[in-house]
Protein backbone atom coordinates (compact mmCIF):
# COMPACT_ATOMS: atom_id res chain seq x y z
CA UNK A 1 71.16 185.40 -104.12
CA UNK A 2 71.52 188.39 -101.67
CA UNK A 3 75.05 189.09 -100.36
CA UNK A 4 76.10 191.59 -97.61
CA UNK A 5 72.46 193.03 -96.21
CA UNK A 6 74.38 194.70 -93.35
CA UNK A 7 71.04 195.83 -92.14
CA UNK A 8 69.23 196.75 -95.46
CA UNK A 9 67.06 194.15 -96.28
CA UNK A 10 63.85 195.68 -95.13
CA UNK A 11 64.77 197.81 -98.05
CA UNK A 12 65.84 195.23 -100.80
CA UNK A 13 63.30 192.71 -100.38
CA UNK A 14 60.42 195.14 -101.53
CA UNK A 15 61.27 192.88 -104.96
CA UNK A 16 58.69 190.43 -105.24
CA UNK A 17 59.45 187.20 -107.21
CA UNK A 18 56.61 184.29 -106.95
CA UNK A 19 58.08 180.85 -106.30
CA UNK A 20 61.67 182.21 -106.58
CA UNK A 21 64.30 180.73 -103.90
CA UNK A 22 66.49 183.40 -102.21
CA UNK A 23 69.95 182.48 -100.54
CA UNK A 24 71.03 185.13 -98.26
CA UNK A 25 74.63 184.59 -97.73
CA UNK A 26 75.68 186.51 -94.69
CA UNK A 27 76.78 190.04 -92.93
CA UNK A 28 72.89 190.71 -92.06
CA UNK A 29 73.83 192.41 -89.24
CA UNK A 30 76.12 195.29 -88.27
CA UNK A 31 75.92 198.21 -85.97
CA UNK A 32 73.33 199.78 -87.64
CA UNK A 33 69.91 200.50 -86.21
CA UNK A 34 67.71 197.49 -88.36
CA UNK A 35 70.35 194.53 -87.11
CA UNK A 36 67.02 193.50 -84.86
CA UNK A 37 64.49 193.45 -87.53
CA UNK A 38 66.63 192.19 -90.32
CA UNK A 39 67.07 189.28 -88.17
CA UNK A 40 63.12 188.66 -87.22
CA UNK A 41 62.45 189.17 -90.56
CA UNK A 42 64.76 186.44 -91.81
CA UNK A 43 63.61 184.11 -89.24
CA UNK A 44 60.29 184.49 -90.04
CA UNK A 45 60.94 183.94 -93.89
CA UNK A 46 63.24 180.93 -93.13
CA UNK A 47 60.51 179.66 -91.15
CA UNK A 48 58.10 179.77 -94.51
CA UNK A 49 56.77 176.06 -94.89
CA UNK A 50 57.66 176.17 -98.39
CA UNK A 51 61.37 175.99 -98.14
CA UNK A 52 62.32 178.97 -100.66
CA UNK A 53 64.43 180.94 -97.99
CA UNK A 54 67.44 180.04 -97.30
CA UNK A 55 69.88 182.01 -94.53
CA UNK A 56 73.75 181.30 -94.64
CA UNK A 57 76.01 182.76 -91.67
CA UNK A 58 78.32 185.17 -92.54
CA UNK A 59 81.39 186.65 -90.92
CA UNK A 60 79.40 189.24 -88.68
CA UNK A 61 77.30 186.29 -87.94
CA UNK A 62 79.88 184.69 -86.49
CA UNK A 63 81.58 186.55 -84.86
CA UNK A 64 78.33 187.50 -82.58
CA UNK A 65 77.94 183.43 -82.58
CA UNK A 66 81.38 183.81 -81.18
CA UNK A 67 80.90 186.21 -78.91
CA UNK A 68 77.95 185.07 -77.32
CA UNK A 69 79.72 182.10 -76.66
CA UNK A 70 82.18 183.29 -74.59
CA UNK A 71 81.77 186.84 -73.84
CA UNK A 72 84.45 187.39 -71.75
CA UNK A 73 87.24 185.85 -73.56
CA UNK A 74 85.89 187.75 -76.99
CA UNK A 75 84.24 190.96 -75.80
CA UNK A 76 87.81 193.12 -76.09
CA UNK A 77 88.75 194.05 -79.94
């Protein structure tokens, strides 16, 4: 289980583990300069056919979810 990636996963998942299933649980991005490519590269391991990936929003998550959603009523902080 990987908490709190906040843009470092390029880095952490250099750890190989055959088989193993990962749970990410949230804050993969922030305003850091890898929020783009931590993001492609969880999509692309959470689209793996053989299901050990898993990707769980977290709190920065949402609150770009949120965002998105309504920009203009959220974009202010």
């Amino acid at each position: 289980m990987i908490g709190d990636l906040l843009a470092r996963l390029l880095e952490l998942l250099e750890i190989e583990a055959p088989g193993a299933m990962t749970v990410c649980v949230g804050d993969y991005i922030v305003r850091g300069d890898h929020s783009a490519a931590v993001l492609r590269m969880l999509m692309d391991c959470c689209a793996d056919p053989d299901g050990n990936f898993i990707c769980i929003v977290g709190n920065h998550e949402r609150m770009l979810l949120d965002f998105l959603g309504a920009p203009t009523d959220r974009g202010s902080r």
